[in-house]
Protein backbone atom coordinates (compact mmCIF):
# COMPACT_ATOMS: atom_id res chain seq x y z
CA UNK A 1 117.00 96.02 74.02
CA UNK A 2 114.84 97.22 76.38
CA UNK A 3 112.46 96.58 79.80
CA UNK A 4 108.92 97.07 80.10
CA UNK A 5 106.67 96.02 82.37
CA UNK A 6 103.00 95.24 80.37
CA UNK A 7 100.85 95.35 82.51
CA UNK A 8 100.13 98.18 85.25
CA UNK A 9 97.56 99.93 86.55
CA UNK A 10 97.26 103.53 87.41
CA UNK A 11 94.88 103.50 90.34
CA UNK A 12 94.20 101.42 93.40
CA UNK A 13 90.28 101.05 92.71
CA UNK A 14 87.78 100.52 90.02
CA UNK A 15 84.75 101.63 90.81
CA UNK A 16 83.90 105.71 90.71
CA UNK A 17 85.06 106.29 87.47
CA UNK A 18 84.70 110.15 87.49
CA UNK A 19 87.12 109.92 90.43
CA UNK A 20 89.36 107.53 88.88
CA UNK A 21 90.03 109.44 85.15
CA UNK A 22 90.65 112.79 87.44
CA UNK A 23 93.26 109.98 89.62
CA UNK A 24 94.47 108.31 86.73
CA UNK A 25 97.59 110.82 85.72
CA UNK A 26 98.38 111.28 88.98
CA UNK A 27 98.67 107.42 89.24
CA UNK A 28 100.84 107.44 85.85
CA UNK A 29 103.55 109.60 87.24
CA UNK A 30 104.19 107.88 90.49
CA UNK A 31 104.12 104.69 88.45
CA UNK A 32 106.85 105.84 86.34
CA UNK A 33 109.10 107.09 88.49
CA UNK A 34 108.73 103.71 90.72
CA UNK A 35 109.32 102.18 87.19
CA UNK A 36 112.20 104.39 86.33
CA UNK A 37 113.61 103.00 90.02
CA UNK A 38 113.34 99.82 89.12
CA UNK A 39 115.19 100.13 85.89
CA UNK A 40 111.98 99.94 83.62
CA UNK A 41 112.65 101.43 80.18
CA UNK A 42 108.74 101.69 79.51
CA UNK A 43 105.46 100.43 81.31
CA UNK A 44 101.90 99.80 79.95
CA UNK A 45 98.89 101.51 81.07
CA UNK A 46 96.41 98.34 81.20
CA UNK A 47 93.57 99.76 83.19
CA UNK A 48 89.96 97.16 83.63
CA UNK A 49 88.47 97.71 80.38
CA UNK A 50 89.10 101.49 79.51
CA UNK A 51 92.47 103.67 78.31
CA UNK A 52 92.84 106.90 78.57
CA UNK A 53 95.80 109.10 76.49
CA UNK A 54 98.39 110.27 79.24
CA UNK A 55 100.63 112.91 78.81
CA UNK A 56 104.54 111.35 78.57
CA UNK A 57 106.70 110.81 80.87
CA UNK A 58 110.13 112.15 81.53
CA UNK A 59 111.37 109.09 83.37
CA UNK A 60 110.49 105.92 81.31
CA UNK A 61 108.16 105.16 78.00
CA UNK A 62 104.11 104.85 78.80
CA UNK A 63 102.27 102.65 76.00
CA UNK A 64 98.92 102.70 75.65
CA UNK A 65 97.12 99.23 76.39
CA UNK A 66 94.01 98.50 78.11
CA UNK A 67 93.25 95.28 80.12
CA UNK A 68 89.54 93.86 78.68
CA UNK A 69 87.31 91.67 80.53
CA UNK A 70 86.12 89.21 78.45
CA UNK A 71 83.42 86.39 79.28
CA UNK A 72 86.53 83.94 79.88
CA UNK A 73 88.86 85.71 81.62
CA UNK A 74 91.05 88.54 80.82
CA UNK A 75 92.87 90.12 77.68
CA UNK A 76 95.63 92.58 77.18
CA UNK A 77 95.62 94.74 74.37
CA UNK A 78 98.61 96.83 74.00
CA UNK A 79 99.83 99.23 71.20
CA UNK A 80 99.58 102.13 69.27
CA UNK A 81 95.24 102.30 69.26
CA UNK A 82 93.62 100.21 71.94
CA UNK A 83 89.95 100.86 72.14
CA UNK A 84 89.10 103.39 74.71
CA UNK A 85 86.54 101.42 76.49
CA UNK A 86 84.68 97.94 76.65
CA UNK A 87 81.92 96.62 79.04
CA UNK A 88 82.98 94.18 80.69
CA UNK A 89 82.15 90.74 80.10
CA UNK A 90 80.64 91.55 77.22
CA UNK A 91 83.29 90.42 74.61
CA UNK A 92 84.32 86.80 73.74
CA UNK A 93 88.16 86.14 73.63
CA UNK A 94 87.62 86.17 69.64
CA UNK A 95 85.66 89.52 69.58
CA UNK A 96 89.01 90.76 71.45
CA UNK A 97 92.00 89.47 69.64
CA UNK A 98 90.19 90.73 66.68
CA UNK A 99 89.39 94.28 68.31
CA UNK A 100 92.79 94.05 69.26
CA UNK A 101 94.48 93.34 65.42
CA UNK A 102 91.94 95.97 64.01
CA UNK A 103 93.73 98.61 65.79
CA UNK A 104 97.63 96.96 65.35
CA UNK A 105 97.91 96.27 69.00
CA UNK A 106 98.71 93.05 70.55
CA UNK A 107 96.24 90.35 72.34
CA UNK A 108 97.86 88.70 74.92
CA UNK A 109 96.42 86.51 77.28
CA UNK A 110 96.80 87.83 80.54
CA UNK A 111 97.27 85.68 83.92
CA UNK A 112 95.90 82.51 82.02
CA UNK A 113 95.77 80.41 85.39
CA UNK A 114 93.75 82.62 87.97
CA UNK A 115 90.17 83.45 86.97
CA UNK A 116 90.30 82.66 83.35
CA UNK A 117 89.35 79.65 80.83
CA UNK A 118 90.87 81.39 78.19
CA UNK A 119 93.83 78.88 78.15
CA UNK A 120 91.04 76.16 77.05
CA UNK A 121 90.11 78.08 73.54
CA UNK A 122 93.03 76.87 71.25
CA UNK A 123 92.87 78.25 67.89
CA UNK A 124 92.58 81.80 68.80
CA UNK A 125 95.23 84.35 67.12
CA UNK A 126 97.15 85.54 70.02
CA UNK A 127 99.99 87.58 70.20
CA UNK A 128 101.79 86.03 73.51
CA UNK A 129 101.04 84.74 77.20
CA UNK A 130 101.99 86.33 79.92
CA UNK A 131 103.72 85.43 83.08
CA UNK A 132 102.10 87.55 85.85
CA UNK A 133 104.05 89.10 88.88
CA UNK A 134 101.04 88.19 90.87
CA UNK A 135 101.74 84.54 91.02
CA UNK A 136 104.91 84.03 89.25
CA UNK A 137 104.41 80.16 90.43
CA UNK A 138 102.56 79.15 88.01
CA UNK A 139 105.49 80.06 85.12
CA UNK A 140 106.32 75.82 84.74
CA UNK A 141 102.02 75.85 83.77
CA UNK A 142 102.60 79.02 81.24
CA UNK A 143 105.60 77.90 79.42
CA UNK A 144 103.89 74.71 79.29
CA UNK A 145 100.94 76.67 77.58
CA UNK A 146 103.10 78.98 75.30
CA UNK A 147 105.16 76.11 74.06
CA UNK A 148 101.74 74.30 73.08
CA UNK A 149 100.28 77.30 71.33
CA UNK A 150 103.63 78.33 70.01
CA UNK A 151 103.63 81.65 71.62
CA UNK A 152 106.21 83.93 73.26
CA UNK A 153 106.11 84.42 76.90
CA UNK A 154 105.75 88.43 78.35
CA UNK A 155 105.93 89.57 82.02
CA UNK A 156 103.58 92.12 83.37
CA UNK A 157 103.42 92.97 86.97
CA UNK A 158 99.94 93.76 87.05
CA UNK A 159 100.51 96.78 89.58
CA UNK A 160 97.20 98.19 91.21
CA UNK A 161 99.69 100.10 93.97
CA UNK A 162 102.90 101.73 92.36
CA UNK A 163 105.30 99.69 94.62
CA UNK A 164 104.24 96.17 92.92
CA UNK A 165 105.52 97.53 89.15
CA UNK A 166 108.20 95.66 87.72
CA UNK A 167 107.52 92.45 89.73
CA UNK A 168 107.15 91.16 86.41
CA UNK A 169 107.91 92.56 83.02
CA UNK A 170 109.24 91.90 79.76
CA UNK A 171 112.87 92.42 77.71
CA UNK A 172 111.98 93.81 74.51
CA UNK A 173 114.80 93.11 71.61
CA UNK A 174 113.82 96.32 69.30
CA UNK A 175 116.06 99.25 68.36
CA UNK A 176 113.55 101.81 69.77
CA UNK A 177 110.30 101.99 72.22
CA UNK A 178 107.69 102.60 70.60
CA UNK A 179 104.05 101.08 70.53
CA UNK A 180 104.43 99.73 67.30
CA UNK A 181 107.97 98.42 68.07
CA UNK A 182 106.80 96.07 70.92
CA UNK A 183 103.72 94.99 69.24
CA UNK A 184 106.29 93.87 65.96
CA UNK A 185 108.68 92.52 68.48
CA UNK A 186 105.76 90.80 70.36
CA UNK A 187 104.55 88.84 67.30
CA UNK A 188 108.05 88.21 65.91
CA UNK A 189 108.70 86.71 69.19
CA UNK A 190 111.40 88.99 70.35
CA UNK A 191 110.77 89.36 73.99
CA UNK A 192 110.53 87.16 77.17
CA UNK A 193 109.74 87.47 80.35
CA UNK A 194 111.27 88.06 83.23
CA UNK A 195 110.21 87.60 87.14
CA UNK A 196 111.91 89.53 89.86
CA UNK A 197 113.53 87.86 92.86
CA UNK A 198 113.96 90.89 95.01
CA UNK A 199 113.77 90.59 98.38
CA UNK A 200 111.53 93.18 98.24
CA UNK A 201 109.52 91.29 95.96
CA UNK A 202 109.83 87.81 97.83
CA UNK A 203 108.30 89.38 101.19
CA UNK A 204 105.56 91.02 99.27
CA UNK A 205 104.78 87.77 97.68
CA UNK A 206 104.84 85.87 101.19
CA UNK A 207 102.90 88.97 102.33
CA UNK A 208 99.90 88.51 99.31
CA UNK A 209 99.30 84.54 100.00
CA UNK A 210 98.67 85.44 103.60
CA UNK A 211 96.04 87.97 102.31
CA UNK A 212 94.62 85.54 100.08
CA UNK A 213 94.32 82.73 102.37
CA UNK A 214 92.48 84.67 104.78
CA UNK A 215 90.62 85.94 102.57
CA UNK A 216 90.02 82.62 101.32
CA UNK A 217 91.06 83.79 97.42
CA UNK A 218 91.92 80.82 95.37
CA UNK A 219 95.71 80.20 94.71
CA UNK A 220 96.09 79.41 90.88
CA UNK A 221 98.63 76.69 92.09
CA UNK A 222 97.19 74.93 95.11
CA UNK A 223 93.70 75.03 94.54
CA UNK A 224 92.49 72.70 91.51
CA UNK A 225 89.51 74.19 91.04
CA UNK A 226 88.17 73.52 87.40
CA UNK A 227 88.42 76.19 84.96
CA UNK A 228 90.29 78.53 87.71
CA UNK A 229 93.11 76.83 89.23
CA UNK A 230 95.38 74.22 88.22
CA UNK A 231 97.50 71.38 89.52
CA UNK A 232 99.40 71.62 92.42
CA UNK A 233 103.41 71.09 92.45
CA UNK A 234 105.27 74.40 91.29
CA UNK A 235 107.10 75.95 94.24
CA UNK A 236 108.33 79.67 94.26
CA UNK A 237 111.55 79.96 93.79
């Protein structure tokens, strides 16, 4: 059994790509030894709609996965082959999951209650859904979701600064980490997600919704908006 957090990123920006590939490895290391604090076994690279091979890491496992902006919202594609780039926007959540099974990796739908519609399409192949350390509030909406669609449920912290990994991430029953183990465990529907309830964690959380409200980002939870947010009621625990 192991821990992996499925969904990180390895830089703190996304524009200047030159500057971010020379970043990127940099990024990976710091991210796995934060990981390897946390007691991560393994964490995905799931950079905005590229992936680039990393060399591995002595602390914990790195998978390859890239995080693709679709016209509905976002998709994580993790395993042994993820495509190396996409433009984003450009795929629909179909031309994804099937990128995604072309190249035995697994389509998950990432953060299905901030930004995203995805949740809406229902006969779509996915893998899993994901519970994202971002706003871990809205788990009652995506067990509600998962249950409907008959999905697992995966954690993924969705790190942009190496501090935030393993916020969220995922127990992995498999007798080895590998890429090809999670995906098989991922569709056989041995994993599920877990949130941290750190105090670190809590005060970062308390820390991000002041952020957001001055910045005046919607809240997946209190805001209603259609096709972003959703109803209000869950309560961090």
């Amino acid at each position: 059994m192991y821990t992996v957090d499925l969904h990180s990123h390895t830089r703190f920006f996304h524009d200047r790509r030159t500057l971010g590939d020379l970043f990127d490895p940099f990024g990976a290391r710091i991210l796995a030894k934060l990981a390897q604090r946390r007691g991560l076994d393994g964490l995905a690279t799931t950079n905005h709609d590229y992936y680039t091979p990393l060399e591995p890491s002595a602390e914990v496992e790195l998978l390859p996965g890239i995080e693709i902006t679709t016209d509905r919202g976002h998709v994580l594609v993790v395993g042994p082959d993820p495509p190396s780039e996409t433009k984003p926007g450009e795929l629909t959540p179909a031309e994804a999951v099937e990128l995604a099974h072309e190249r035995d990796c697994a389509a998950i739908v990432a953060h299905p209650f901030r930004n995203s519609t995805i949740r809406e399409l229902e006969d779509l192949p996915f893998d899993a859904i994901e519970v994202n350390g971002k706003h871990p509030r809205s788990r009652p909406l995506v067990e509600e979701l998962a249950a409907d669609r008959d999905l697992p449920l995966v954690g993924g912290s969705d790190a942009h600064y190496p501090f935030e990994v393993g916020r969220a991430y995922t127990v992995v029953e498999a007798d080895r980490l590998t890429p090809e183990s999670v995906v098989d465990a991922i569709r056989d529907g041995r994993v599920s997600a877990r949130v941290s309830h750190s105090r670190l964690d809590r005060l970062l959380r308390r820390a991000y919704r002041a952020i957001h409200r001055r910045k005046q980002v919607i809240d997946p939870i209190t805001d209603p908006t259609p096709g972003v947010g959703s109803p209000p009621g869950e309560r961090e625990s």
